[in-house]
Protein backbone atom coordinates (compact mmCIF):
# COMPACT_ATOMS: atom_id res chain seq x y z
CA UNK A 1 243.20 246.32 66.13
CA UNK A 2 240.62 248.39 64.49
CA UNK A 3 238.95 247.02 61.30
CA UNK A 4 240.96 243.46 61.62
CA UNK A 5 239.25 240.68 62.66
CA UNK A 6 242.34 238.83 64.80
CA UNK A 7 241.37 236.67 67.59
CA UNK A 8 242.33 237.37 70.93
CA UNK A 9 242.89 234.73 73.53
CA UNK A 10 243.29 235.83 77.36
CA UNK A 11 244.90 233.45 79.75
CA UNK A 12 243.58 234.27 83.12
CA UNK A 13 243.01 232.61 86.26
CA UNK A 14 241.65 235.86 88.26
CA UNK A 15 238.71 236.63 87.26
CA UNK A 16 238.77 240.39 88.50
CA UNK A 17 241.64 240.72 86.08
CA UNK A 18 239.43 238.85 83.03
CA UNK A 19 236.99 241.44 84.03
CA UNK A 20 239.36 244.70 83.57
CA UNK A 21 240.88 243.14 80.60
CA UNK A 22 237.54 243.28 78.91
CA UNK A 23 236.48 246.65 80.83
CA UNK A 24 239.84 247.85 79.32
CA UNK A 25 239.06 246.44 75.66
CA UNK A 26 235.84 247.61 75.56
CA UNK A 27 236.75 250.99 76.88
CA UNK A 28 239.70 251.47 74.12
CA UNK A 29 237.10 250.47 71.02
CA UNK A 30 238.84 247.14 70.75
CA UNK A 31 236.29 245.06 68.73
CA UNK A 32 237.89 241.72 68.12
CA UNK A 33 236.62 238.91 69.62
CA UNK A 34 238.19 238.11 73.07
CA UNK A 35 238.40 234.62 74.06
CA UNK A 36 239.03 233.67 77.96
CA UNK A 37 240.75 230.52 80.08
CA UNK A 38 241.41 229.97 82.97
CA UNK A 39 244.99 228.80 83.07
CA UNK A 40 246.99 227.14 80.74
CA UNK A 41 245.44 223.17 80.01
CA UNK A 42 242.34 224.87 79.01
CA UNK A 43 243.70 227.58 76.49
CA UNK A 44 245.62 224.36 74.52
CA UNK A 45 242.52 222.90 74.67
CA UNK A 46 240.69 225.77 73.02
CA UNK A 47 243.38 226.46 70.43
CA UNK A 48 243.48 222.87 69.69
CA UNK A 49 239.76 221.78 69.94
CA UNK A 50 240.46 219.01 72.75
CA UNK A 51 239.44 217.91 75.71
CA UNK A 52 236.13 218.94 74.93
CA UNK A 53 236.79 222.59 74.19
CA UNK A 54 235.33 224.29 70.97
CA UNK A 55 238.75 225.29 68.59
CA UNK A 56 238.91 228.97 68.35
CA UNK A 57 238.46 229.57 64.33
CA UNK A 58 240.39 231.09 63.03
CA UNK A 59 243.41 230.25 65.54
CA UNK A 60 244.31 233.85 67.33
CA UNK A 61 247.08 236.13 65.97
CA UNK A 62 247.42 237.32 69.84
CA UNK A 63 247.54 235.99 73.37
CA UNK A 64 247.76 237.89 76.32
CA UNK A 65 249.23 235.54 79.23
CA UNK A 66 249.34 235.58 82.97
CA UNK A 67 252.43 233.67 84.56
CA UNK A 68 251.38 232.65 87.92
CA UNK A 69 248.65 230.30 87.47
CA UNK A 70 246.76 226.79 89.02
CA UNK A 71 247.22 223.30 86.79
CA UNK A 72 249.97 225.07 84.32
CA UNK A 73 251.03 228.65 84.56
CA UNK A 74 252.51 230.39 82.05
CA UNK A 75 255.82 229.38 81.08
CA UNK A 76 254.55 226.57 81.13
CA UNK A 77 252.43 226.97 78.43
CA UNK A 78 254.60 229.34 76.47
CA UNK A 79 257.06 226.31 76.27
CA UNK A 80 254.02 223.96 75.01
CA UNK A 81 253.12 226.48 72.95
CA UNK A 82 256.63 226.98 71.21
CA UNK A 83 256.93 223.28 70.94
CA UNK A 84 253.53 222.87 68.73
CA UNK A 85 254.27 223.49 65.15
CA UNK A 86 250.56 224.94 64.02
CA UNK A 87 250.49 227.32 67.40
CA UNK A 88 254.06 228.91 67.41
CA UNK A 89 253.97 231.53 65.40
CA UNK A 90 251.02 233.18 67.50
CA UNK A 91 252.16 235.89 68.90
CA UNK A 92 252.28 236.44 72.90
CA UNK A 93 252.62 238.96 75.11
CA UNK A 94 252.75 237.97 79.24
CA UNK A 95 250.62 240.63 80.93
CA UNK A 96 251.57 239.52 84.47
CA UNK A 97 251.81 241.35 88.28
CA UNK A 98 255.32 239.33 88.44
CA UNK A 99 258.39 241.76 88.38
CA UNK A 100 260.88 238.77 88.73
CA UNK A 101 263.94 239.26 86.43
CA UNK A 102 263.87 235.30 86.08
CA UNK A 103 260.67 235.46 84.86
CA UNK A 104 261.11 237.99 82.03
CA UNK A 105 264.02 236.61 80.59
CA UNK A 106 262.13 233.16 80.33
CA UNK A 107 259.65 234.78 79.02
CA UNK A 108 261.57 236.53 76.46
CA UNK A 109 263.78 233.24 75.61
CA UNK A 110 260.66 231.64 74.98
CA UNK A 111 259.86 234.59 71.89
CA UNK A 112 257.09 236.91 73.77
CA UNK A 113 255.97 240.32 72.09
CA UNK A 114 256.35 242.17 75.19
CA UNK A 115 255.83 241.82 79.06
CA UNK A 116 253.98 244.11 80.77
CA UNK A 117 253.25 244.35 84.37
CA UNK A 118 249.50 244.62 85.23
CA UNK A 119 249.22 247.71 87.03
CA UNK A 120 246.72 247.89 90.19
CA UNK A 121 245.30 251.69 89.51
CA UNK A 122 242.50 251.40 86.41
CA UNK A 123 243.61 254.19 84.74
CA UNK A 124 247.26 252.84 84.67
CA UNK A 125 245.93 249.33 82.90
CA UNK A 126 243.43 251.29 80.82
CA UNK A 127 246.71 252.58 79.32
CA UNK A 128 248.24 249.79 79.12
CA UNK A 129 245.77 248.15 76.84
CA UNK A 130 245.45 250.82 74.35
CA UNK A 131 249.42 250.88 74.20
CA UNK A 132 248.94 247.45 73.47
CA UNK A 133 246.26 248.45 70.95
CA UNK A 134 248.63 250.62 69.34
CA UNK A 135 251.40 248.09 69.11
CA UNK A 136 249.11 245.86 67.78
CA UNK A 137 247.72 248.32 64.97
CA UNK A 138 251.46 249.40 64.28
CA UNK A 139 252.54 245.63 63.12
CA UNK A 140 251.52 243.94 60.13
CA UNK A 141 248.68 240.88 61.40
CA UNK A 142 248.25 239.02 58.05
């Protein structure tokens, strides 16, 4: 996402993970601003300025989502998310340590990017962000 200036928003309830999702971003020369909650209440929140959360400005092109998380996990939120007419087009993409087939095809009924397992060796999730970088620098992000 070099030379765009596309909010990110990671939802993430383990905060080792938030931490090698940065690592990762910072590692592959991603420079766009990377926004963080903690499950799925408090990213709504932040993309919709309520409950006392700042609104991300402008809204973020991308969100990378974990599934299994406290207070609403992810398909929950993907399914709030589709359901909100000025967040729906914001494209996701689950980045989750759940292999369940149940789970990807929700995930993938519910209009994800992609759905990538988080692998546990650094080098393997180091590549998984820059594929993600090149993905993302592959598409058109108005």
């Amino acid at each position: 996402m070099k030379g765009k200036s596309v909010n990110v928003l990671l939802v993430e309830d383990d905060d080792v993970d938030a931490m090698n999702v940065k690592r990762a971003f910072k590692k592959a020369n991603i420079s766009n601003p990377l926004y963080h909650a903690e499950n799925g209440l408090v990213a709504l929140d932040m993309l919709r300025g309520t409950g006392g959360a700042t609104k991300i400005i402008p809204k973020p092109r991308i969100i990378l989502l974990d599934i299994n998380m406290p207070r609403m996990n992810g398909m929950e939120f993907l399914r709030e998310l589709r359901a909100d007419p000025e967040l729906r087009d914001i494209s996701v993409v689950v980045l989750t340590t759940s292999n369940e087939e149940r789970d990807k095809i929700a995930a993938y009924n519910l209009n994800v990017a992609g759905y990538i397992l988080k692998p546990v060796e650094p080098d393997k999730f180091m590549e998984a962000i820059s594929t993600l970088n090149l993905y993302w620098n592959l598409i058109e992000m108005p």
